[in-house]
C-alpha atoms as a PDB file:
ATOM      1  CA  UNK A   1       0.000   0.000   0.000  1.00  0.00           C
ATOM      2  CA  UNK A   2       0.985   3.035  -1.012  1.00  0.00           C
ATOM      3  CA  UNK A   3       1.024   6.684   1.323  1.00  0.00           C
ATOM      4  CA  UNK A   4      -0.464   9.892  -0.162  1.00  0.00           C
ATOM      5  CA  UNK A   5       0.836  13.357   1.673  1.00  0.00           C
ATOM      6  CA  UNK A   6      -1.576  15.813   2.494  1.00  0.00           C
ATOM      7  CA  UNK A   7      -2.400  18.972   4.718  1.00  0.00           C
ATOM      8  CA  UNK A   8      -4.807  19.143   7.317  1.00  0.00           C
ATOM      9  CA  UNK A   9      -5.831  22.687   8.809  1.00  0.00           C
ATOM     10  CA  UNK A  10      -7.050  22.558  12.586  1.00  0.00           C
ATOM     11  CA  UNK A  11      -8.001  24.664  15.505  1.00  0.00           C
ATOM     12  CA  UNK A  12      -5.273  25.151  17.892  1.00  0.00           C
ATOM     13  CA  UNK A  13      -7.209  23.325  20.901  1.00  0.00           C
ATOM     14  CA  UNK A  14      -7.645  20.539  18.242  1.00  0.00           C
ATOM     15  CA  UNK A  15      -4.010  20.371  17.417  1.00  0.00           C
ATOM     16  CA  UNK A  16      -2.770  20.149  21.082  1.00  0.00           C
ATOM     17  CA  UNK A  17      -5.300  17.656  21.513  1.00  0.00           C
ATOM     18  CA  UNK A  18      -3.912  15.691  18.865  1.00  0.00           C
ATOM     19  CA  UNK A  19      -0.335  16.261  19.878  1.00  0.00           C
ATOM     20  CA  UNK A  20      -1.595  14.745  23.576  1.00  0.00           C
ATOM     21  CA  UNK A  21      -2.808  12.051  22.197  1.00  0.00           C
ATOM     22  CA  UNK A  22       0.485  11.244  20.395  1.00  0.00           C
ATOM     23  CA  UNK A  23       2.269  11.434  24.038  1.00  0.00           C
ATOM     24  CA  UNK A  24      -0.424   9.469  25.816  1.00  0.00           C
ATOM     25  CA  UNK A  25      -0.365   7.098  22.949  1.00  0.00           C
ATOM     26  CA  UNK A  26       3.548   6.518  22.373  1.00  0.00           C
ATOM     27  CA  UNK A  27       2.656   7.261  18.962  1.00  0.00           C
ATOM     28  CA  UNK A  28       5.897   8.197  16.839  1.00  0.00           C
ATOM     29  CA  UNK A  29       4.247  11.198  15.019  1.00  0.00           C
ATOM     30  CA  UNK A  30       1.036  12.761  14.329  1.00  0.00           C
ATOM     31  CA  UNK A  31       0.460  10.667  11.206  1.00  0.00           C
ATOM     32  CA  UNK A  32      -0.182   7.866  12.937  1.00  0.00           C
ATOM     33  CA  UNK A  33      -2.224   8.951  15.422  1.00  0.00           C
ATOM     34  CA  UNK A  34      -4.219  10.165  12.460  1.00  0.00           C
ATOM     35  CA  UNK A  35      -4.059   7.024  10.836  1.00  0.00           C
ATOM     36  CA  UNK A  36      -5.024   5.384  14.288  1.00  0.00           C
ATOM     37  CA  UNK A  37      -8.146   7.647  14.716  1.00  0.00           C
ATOM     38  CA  UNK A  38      -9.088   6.921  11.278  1.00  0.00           C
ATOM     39  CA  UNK A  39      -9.110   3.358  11.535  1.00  0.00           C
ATOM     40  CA  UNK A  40     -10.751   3.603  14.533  1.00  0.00           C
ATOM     41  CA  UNK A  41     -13.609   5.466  12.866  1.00  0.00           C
ATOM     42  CA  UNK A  42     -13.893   2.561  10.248  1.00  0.00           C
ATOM     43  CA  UNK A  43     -13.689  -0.185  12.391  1.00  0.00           C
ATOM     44  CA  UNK A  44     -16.539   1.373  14.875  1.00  0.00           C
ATOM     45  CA  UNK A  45     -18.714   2.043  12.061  1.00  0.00           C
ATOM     46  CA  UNK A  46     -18.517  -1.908  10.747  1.00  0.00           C
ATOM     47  CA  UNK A  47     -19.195  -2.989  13.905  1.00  0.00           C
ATOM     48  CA  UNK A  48     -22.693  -0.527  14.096  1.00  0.00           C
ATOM     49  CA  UNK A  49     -23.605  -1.730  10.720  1.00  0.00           C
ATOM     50  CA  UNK A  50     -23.127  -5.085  11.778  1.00  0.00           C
ATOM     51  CA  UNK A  51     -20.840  -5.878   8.778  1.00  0.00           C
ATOM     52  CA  UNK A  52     -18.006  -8.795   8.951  1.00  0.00           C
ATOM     53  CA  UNK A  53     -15.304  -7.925  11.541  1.00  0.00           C
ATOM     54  CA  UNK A  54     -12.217 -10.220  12.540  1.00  0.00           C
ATOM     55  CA  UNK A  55     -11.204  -9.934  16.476  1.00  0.00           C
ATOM     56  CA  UNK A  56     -10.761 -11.866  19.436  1.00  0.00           C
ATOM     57  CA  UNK A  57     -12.316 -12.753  22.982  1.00  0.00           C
ATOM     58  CA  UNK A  58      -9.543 -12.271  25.767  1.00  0.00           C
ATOM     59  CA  UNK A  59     -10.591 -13.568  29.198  1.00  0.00           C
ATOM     60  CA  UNK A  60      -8.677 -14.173  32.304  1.00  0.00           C
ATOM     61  CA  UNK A  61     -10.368 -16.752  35.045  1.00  0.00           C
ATOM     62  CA  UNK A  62      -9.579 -19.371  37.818  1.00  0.00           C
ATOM     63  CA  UNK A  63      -9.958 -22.444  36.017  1.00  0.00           C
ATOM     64  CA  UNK A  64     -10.493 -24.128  39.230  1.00  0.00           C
ATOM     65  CA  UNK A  65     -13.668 -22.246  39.750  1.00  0.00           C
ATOM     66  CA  UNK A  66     -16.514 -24.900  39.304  1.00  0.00           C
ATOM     67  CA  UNK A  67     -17.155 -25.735  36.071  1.00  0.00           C
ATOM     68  CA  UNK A  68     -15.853 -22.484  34.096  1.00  0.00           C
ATOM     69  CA  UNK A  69     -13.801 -24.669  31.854  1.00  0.00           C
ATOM     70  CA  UNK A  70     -16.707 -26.433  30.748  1.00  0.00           C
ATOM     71  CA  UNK A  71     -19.285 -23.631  30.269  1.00  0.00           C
ATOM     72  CA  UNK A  72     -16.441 -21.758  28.195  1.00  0.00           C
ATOM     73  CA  UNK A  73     -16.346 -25.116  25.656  1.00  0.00           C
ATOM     74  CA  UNK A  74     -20.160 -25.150  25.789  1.00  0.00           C
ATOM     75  CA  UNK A  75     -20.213 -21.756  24.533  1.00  0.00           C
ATOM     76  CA  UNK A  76     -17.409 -22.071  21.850  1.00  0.00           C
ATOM     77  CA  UNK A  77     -19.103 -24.955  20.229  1.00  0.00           C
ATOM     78  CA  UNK A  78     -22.384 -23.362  20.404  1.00  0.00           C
ATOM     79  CA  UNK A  79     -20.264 -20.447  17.923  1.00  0.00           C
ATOM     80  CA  UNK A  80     -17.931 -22.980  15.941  1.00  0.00           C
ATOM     81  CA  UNK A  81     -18.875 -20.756  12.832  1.00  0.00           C
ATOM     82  CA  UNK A  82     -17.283 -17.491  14.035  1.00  0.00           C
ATOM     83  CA  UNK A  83     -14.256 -18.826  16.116  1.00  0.00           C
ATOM     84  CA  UNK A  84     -10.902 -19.259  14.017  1.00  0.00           C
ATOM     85  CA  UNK A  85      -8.944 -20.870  17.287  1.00  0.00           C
ATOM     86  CA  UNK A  86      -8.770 -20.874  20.754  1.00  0.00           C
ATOM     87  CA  UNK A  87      -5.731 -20.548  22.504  1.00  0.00           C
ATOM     88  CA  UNK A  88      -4.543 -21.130  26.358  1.00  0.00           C
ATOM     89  CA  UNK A  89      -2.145 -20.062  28.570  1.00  0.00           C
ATOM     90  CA  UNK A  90      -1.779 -20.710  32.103  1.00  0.00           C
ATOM     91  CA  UNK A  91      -0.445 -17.761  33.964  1.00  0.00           C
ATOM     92  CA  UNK A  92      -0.124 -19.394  37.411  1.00  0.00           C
ATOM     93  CA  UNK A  93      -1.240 -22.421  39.132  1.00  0.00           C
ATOM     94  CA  UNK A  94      -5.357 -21.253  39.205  1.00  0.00           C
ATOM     95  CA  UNK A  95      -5.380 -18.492  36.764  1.00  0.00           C
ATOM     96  CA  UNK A  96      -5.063 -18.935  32.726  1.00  0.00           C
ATOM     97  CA  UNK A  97      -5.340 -16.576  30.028  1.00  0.00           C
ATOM     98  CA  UNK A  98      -7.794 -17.631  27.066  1.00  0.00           C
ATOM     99  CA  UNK A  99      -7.533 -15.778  23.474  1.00  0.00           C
ATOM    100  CA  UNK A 100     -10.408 -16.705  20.862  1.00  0.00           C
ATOM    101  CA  UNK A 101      -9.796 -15.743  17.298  1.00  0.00           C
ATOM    102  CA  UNK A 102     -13.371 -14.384  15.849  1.00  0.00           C
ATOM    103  CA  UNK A 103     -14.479 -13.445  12.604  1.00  0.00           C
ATOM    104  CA  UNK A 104     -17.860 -12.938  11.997  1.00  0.00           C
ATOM    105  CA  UNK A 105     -20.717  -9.920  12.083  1.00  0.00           C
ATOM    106  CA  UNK A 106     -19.766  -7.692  15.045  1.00  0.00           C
ATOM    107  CA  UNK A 107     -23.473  -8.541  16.540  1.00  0.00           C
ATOM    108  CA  UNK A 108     -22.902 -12.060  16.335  1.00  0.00           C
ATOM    109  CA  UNK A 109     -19.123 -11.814  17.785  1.00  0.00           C
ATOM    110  CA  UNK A 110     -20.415  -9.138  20.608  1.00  0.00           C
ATOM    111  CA  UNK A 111     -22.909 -12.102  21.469  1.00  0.00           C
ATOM    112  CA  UNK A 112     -20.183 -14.619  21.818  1.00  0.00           C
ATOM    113  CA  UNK A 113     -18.579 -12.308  24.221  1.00  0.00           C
ATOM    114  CA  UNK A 114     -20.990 -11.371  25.944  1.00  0.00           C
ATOM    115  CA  UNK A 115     -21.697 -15.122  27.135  1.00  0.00           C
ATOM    116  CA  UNK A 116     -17.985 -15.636  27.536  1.00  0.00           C
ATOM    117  CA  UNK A 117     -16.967 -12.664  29.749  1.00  0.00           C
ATOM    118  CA  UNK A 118     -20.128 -12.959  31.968  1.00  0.00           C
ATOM    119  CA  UNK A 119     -19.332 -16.063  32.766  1.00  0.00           C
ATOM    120  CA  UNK A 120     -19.356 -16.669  36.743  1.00  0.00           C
ATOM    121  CA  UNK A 121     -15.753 -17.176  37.439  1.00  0.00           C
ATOM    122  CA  UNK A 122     -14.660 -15.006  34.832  1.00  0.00           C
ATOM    123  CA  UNK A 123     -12.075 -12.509  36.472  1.00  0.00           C
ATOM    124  CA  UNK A 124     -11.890 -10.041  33.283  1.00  0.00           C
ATOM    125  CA  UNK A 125     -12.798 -10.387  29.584  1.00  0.00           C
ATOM    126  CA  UNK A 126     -12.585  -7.891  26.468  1.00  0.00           C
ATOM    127  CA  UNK A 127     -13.525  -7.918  23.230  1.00  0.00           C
ATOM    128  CA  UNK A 128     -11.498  -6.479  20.645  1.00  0.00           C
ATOM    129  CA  UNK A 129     -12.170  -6.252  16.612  1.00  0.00           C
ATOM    130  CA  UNK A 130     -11.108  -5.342  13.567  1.00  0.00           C
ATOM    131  CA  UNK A 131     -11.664  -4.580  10.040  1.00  0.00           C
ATOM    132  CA  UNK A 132     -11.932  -8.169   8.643  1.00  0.00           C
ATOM    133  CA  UNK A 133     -10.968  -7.235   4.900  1.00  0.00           C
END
């Protein structure tokens, strides 16, 4: 992909607001906290027009909490046509980390999660998406 230059004219309060956001952000320059905002803005509007959207489920629990482990593979195979993989990671001797891939229509992958993170036993869960194409 190719970059095209422009120039952008904004308010000062704008501007130092960007520039903020590029310190906040670790962001090299203000290019890519354009570019950031931008895709942002794309991403957020897929996901209200329920369009396709690629992402994933992260969720941290105590797998010794009864029957989370189970509920969690009841509720992946209930989705098998929007989950790409699973993948888990124990962090310590009760807690793991569990990443699903997703690709789907953001209302059907914000359903998924939903079951998933409110999940008794679930400590914290987040879903995260992205442009798809």
């Amino acid at each position: 992909m190719s970059l095209a230059r422009f120039g952008v004219s904004l308010d000062e309060d704008i501007l130092k607001a960007l520039d903020g956001f590029v310190v906040e952000n670790s962001m090299p320059n203000r290019s890519q906290a354009i570019r950031h905002l931008i895709e942002k803005s794309i991403v957020e509007e897929k996901w209200q027009c329920n369009q396709v959207v690629a992402g994933a489920v992260i969720m941290l629990y105590n797998h010794h909490k009864r029957g989370v482990s189970t509920k969690l593979e009841k509720i992946q195979h209930d989705y098998y046509d929007v989950i790409l993989s699973t993948q888990h990671f124990h962090l310590s001797h009760d807690n793991c980390l569990e990443i699903v891939a997703v690709k789907g229509t953001a209302n059907r992958l914000t359903e998924l999660s939903d079951k998933l993170i409110g999940l008794k036993g679930i400590i914290h869960g987040k879903l995260v998406m992205s442009r798809a194409e």
